[in-house]
Protein backbone atom coordinates (compact mmCIF):
# COMPACT_ATOMS: atom_id res chain seq x y z
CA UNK A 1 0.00 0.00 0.00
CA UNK A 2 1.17 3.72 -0.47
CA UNK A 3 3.00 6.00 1.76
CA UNK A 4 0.55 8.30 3.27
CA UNK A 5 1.16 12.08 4.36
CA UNK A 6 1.48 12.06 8.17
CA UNK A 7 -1.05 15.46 9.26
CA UNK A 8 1.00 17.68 11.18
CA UNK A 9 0.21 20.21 14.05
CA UNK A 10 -2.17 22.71 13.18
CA UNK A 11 -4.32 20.45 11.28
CA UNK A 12 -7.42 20.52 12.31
CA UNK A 13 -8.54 16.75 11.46
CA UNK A 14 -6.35 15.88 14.08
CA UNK A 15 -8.57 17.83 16.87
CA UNK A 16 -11.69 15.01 15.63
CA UNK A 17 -12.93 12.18 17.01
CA UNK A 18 -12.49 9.04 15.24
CA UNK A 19 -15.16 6.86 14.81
CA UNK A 20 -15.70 3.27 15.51
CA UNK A 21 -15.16 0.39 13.56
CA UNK A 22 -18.23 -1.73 12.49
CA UNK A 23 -16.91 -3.19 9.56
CA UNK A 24 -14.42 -6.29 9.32
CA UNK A 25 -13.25 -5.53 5.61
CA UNK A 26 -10.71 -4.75 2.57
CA UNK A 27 -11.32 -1.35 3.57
CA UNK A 28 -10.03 -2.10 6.94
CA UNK A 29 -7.06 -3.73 5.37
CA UNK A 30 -5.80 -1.52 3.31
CA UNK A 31 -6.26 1.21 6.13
CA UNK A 32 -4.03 -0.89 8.24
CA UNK A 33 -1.64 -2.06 5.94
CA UNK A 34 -1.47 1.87 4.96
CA UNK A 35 -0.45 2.34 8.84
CA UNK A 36 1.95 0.02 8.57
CA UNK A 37 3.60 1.24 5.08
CA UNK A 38 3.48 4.87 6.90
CA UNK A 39 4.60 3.95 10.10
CA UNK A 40 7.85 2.03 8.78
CA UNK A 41 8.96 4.53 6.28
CA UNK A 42 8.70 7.32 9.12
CA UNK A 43 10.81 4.64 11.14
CA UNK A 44 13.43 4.15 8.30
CA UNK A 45 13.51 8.20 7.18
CA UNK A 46 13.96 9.23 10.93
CA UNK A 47 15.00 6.48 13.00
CA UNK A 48 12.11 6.59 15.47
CA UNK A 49 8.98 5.97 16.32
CA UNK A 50 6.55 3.02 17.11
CA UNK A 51 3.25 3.56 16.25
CA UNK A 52 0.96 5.73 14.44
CA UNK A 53 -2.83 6.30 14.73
CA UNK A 54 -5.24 6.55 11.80
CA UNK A 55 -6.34 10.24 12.29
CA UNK A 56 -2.87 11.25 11.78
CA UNK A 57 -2.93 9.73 7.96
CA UNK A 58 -6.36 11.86 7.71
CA UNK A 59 -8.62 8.80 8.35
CA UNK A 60 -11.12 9.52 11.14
CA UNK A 61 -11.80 5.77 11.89
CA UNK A 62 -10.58 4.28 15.62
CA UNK A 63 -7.72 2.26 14.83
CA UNK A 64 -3.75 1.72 15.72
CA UNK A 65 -0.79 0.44 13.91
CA UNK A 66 2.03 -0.81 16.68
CA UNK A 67 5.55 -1.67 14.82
CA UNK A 68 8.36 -3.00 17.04
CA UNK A 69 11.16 -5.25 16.58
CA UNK A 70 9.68 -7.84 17.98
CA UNK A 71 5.78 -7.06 17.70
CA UNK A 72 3.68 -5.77 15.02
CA UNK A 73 0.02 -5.74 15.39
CA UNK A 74 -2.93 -3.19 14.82
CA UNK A 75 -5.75 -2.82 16.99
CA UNK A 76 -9.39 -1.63 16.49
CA UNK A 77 -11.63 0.09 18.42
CA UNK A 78 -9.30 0.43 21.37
CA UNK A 79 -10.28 1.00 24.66
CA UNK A 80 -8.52 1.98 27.91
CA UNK A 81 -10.48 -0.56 30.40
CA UNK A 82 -8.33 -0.07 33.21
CA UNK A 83 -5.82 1.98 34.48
CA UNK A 84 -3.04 2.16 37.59
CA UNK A 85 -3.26 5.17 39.79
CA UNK A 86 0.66 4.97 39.66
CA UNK A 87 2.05 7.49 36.84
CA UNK A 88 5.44 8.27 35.60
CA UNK A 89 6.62 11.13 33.51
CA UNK A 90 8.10 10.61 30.00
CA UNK A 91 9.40 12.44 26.99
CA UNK A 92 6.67 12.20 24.52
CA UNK A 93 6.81 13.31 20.96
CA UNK A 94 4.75 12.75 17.52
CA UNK A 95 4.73 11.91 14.19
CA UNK A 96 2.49 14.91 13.62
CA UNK A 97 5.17 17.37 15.47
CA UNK A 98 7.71 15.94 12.88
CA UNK A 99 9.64 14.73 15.87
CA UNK A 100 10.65 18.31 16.35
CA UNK A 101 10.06 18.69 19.76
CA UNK A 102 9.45 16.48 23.12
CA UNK A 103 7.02 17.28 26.21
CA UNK A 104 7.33 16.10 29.52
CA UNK A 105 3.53 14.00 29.81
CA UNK A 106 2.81 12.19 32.79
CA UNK A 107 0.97 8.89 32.44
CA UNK A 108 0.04 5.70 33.95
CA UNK A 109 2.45 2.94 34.07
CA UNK A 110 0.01 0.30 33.77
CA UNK A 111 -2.88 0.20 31.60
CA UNK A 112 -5.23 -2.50 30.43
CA UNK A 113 -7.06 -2.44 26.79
CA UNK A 114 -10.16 -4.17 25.38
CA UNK A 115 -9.38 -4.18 21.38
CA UNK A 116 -10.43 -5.95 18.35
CA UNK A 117 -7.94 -7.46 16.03
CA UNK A 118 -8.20 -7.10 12.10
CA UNK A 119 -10.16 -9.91 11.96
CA UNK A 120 -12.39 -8.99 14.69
CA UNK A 121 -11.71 -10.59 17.61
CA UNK A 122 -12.04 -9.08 21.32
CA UNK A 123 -8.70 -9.11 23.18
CA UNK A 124 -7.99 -7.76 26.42
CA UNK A 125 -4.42 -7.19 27.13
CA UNK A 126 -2.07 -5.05 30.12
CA UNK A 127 0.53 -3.04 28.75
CA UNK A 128 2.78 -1.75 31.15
CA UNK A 129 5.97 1.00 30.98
CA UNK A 130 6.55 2.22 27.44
CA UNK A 131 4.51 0.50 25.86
CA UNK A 132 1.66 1.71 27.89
CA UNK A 133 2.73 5.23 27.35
CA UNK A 134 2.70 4.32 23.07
CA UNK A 135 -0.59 3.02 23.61
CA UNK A 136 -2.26 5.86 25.64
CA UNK A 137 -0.34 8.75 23.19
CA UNK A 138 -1.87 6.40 20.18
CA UNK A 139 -5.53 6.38 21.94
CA UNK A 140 -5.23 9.65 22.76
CA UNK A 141 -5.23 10.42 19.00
CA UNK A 142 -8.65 8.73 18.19
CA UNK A 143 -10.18 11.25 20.49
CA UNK A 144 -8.22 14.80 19.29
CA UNK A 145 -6.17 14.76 22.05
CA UNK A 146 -2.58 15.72 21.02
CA UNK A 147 0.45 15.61 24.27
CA UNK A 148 1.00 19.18 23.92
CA UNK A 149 -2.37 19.05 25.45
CA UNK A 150 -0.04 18.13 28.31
CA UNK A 151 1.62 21.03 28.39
CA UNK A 152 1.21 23.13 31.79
CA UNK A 153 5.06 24.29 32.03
CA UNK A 154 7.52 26.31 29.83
CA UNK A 155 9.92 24.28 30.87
CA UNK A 156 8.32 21.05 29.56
CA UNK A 157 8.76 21.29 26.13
CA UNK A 158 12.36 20.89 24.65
CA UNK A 159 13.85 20.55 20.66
CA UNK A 160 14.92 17.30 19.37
CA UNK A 161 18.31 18.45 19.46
CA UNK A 162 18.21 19.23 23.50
CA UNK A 163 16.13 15.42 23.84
CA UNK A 164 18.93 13.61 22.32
CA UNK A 165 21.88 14.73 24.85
CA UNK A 166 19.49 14.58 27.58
CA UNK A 167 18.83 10.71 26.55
CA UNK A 168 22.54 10.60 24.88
CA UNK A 169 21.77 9.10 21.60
C-alpha cells in the first residue's frame, strides 16, 4: 500500500474524534496495511517511532498500527479498560510534530485495553511502561487529544536536538 502524508500540528482533522469500527473488511485492510507502510517509512527516514494512529494519515476511523522489533500488530476500536493510579513522567513526541520537539507528559504505568484485532476478535491485554505510554499517546489520537495538550510548564517542552543529549543518543 502507499505512503501516506502524516497530518501535522495545526491540522485541524487531528482535533476530531475518530469513529468506531463496524466493519471487518478490505477497507479495513488496506487502512491498516497503509499504517503500517506509513509507520515504517517514518521509522526508516527518521529512526524513530513506534506507532501511528489513523487520524494522523487523515482517516477519522478508531484504529492503531504498533511496529516493534519484535511485535507488530494493529488494533481496532481500542479501549482503555483499566488503568493504575501509579504514573510516571516521559518524553513524549509525535509523528504529527515531525519529531521536532518532546514534552514532559505524565501517564500511567500500567494500563489495560479491550481491542479488536483485524479480523475482529475481542482481546484484552495489560501493557505496562513504554509500551503503555505508546498506547495511551496512540488512543489519545482517536479522540483529538494531542500531548501538547499536556503542556502546563515552559519548561516542559524541549527541541529534538536538547532530547537527544538529555537521553545521549
Amino acid at each position: 500500500m502507499p505512503v501516506k502524508e502524516i497530518l501535522l500540528l495545526g491540522n485541524p482533522v487531528l482535533r476530531e474524534k475518530s469513529n468506531h469500527i463496524a466493519d471487518f473488511d478490505s477497507q479495513l485492510d488496506n487502512i491498516i496495511a497503509d499504517l503500517r507502510d506509513t509507520l515504517i517509512d517514518f521509522q526508516n527516514r527518521k529512526k524513530t517511532g513506534r506507532g501511528i494512529a489513523a487520524p494522523q494519515i487523515g482517516i477519522l476511523k478508531k484504529i492503531v498500527y504498533i511496529h516493534l522489533s519484535d511485535r507488530s500488530f494493529a488494533l481496532v476500536n481500542p479501549e482503555i479498560i483499566d488503568k493504575s493510579t501509579e504514573t510516571f513522567e516521559v518524553w513524549d513526541s509525535c509523528f504529527s510534530f515531525n519529531v521536532a520537539f518532546y514534552i514532559l507528559t505524565k501517564r500511567h504505568k500500567t494500563i489495560t485495553i479491550k481491542y479488536q484485532t483485524q479480523t475482529s476478535e475481542t482481546i484484552i491485554e495489560t501493557f505496562k511502561g513504554d509500551l503503555s505510554e505508546l498506547l495511551q499517546h496512540e488512543i489519545d489520537h482517536l479522540h483529538g487529544i494531542l500531548s501538547t495538550d499536556y503542556l502546563k510548564d515552559k519548561d516542559q517542552i524541549i527541541m529534538r536536538e536538547e532530547y537527544e543529549k538529555l537521553v545521549k543518543y
